[in-house]
Protein backbone atom coordinates (compact mmCIF):
# COMPACT_ATOMS: atom_id res chain seq x y z
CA UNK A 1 -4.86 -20.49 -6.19
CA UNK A 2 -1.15 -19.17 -6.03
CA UNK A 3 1.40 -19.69 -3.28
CA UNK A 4 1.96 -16.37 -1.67
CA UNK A 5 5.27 -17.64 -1.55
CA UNK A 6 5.86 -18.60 -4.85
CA UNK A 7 4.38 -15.40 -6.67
CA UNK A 8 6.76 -13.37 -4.09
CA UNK A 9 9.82 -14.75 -5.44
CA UNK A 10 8.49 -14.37 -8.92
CA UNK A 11 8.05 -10.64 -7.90
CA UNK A 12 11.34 -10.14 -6.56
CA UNK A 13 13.37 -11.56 -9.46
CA UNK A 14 11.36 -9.21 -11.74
CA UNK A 15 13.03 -6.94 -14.18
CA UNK A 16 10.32 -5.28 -16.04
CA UNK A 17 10.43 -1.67 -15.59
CA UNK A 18 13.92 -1.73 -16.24
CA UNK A 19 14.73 -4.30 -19.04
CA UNK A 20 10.88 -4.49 -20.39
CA UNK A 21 10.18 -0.57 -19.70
CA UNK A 22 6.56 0.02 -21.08
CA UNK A 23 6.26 3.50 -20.26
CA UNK A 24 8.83 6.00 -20.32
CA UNK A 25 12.40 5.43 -19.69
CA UNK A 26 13.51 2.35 -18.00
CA UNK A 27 14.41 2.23 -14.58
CA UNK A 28 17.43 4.49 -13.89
CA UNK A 29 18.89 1.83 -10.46
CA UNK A 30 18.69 -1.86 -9.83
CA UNK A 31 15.33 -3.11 -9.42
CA UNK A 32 14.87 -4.47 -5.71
CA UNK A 33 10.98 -5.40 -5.27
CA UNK A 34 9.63 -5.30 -2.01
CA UNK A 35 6.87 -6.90 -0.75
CA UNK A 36 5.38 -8.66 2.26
CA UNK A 37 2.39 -11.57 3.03
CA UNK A 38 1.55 -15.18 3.53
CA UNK A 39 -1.24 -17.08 3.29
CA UNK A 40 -3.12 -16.53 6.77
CA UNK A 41 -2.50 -12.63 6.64
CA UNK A 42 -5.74 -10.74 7.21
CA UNK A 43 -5.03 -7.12 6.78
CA UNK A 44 -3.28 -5.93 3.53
CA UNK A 45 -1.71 -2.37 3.23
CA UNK A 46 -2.01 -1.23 -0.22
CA UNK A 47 0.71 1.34 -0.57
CA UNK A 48 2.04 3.37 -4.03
CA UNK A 49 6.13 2.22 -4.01
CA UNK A 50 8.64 1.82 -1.48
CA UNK A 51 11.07 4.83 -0.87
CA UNK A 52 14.42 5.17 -1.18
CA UNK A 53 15.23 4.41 2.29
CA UNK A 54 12.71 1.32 1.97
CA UNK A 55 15.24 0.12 -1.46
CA UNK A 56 17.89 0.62 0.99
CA UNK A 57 16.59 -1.67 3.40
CA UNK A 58 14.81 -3.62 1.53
CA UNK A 59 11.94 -3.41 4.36
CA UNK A 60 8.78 -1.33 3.64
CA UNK A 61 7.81 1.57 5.15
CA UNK A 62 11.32 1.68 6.98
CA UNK A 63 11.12 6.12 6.81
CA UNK A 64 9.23 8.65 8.76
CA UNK A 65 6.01 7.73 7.07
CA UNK A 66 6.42 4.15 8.17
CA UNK A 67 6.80 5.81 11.46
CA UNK A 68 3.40 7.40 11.25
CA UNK A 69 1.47 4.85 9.70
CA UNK A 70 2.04 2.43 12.61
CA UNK A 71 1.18 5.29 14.73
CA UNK A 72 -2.20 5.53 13.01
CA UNK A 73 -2.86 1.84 13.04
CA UNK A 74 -1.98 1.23 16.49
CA UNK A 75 0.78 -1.37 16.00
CA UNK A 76 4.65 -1.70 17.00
CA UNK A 77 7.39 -2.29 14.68
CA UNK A 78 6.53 -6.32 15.44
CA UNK A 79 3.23 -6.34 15.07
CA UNK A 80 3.38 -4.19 11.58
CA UNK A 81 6.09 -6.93 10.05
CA UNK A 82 4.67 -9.53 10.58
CA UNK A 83 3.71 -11.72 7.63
CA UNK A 84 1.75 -14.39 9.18
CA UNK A 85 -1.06 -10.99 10.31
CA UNK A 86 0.20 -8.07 7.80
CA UNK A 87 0.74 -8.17 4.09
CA UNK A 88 2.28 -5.11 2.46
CA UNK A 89 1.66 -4.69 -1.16
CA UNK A 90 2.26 -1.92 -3.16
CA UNK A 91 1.07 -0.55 -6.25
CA UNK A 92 4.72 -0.69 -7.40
CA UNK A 93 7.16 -2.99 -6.12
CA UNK A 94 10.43 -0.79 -6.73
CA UNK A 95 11.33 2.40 -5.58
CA UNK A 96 10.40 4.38 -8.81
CA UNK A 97 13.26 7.34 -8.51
CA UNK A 98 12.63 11.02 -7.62
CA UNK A 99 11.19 13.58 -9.99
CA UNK A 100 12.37 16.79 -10.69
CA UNK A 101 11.22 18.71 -7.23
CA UNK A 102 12.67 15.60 -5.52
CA UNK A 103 9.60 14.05 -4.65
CA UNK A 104 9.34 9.68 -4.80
CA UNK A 105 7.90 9.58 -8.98
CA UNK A 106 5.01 7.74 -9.20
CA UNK A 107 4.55 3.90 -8.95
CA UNK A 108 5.59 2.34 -12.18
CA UNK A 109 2.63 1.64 -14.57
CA UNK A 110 4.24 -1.53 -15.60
CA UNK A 111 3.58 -3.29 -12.15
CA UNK A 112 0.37 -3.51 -11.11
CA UNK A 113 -1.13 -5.13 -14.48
CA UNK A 114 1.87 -7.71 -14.16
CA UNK A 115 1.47 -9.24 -10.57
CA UNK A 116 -1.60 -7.60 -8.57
CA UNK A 117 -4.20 -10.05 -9.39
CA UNK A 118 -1.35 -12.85 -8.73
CA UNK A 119 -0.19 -11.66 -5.55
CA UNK A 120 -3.97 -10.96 -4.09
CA UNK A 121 -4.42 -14.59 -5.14
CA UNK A 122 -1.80 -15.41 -2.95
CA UNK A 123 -3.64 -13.76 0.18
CA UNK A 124 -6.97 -15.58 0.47
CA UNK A 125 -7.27 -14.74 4.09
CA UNK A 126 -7.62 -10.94 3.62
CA UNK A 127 -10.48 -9.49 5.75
CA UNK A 128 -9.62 -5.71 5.36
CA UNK A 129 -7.37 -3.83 2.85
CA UNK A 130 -6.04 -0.04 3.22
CA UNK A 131 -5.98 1.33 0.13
CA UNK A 132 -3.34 4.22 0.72
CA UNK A 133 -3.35 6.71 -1.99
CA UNK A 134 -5.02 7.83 -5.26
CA UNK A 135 -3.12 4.88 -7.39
CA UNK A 136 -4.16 2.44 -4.54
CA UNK A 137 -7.53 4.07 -4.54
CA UNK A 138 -8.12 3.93 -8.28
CA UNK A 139 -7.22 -0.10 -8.41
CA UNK A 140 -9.31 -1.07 -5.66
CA UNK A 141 -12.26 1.07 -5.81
CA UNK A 142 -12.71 2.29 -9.70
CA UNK A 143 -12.77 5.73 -8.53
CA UNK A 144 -10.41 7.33 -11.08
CA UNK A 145 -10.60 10.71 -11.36
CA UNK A 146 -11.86 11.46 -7.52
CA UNK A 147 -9.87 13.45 -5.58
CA UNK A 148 -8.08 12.16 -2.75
CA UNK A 149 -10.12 14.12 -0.13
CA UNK A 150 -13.70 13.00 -1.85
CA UNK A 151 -12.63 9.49 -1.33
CA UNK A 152 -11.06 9.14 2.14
CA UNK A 153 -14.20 11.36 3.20
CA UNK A 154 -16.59 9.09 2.04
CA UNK A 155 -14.96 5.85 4.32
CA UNK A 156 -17.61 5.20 6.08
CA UNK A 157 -19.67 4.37 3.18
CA UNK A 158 -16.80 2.60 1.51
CA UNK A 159 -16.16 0.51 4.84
CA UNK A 160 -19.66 -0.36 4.57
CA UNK A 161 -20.11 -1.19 0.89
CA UNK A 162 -22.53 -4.88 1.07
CA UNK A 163 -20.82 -7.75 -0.35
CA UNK A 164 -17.56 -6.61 -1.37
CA UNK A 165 -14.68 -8.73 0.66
CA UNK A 166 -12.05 -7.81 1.58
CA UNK A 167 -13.34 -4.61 2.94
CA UNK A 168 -12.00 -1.72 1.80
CA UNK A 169 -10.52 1.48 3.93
CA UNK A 170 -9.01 4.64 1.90
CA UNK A 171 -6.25 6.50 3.72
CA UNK A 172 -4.06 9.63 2.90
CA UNK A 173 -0.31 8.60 2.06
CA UNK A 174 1.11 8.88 5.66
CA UNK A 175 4.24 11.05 4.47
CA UNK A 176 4.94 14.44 5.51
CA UNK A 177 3.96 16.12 2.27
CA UNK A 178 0.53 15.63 3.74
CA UNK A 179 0.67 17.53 6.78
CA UNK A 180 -1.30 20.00 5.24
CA UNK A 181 -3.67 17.87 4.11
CA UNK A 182 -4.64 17.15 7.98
CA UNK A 183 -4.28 19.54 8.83
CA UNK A 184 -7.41 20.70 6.76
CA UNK A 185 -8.88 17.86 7.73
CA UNK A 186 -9.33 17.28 11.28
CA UNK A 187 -12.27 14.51 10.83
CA UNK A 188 -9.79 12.05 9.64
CA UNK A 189 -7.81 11.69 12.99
CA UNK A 190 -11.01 12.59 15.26
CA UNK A 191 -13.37 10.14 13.32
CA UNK A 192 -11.09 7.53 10.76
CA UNK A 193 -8.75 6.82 12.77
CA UNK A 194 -10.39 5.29 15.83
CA UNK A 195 -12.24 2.78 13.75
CA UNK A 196 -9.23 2.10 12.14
CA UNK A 197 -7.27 1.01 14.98
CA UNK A 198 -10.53 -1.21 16.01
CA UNK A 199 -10.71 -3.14 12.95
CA UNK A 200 -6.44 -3.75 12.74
CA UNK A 201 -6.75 -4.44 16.63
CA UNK A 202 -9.04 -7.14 15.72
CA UNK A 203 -6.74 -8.55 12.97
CA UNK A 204 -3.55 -8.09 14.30
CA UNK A 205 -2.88 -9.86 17.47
């Protein structure tokens, strides 16, 4: 089994999408990955890519949607970064640029099939991971070509699937684009989110 450790510094000297670029044009800023874990860490957050404020940083989730995805897990800025209880992990290590409308591109494809399976490795303690997103989604559960909405809807049965471990909870992406999205869907803060803060409450001392 890998070293958290040691696969995380692999990760964060890697170059791929913008030396190696396997789909579509190479990286257009220096790569800085970004990722977060250890060894004893029991709940994993499963995001798409870090932001531009996150490459800034070089902290995930450092933004307004950092903001309210500790809101909706119940935990402090302490709590939420820490390694030893948290790992962060997404789909794409690198802020991935803005497209044309000035939305965050997708995660890069060349990511996930390089380190996923090494990183999870790394993370044998994992009890519960929050698979944030249709990319997230579509890795961890199989479910491509489900909508968003089908899948977070159908958490309870997810949550409950027999056998599979780590559990697995689907979320919306927690960034403002999706205010609409709750908006339509008033279940998910009336009936997700309370279990949600249970089960990282009992994770996350």
């Amino acid at each position: 089994m890998p070293d958290f450790e040691t696969v995380a510094g692999e990760v964060r000297a890697c170059r791929l999408c913008r030396d190696e670029p396997r789909h579509g044009p190479a990286l257009p800023h220096e790569p800085r990955p970004i990722l977060q874990g250890s060894a004893t860490a029991g709940l994993c957050i499963a995001s798409q890519a870090p932001g531009n404020l996150a490459h800034l940083s070089g902290r995930p989730f450092m933004d307004p949607s950092g903001i309210r995805l500790r809101a909706w897990l119940g935990l402090d800025e302490r709590r939420f970064y820490d390694p030893a209880h948290v790992a962060i992990v997404p789909m794409g290590h690198c802020f991935p640029g803005y497209d044309r409308a000035g939305g965050d591109l997708p995660p890069r494809r060349e990511c996930a099939p390089a380190w996923r399976e090494r990183v999870l490795s790394g993370l044998p303690a994992l009890r519960l991971v929050l698979a944030i997103g249709l990319h997230a989604q579509a890795w961890h559960l199989g479910r491509t070509g489900r909508g968003l909405t089908e899948t977070v809807r159908d958490w309870r049965a997810i949550l409950a699937a027999a056998g599979r471990q780590p559990r697995i909870l689907p979320l919306p992406h927690p960034s403002w684009r999706n205010n609409g999205w709750l908006r339509k869907n008033p279940w998910f803060e009336a009936e997700l989110l309370p279990v949600l803060r249970a089960e990282v409450a009992a994770l996350v001392p």
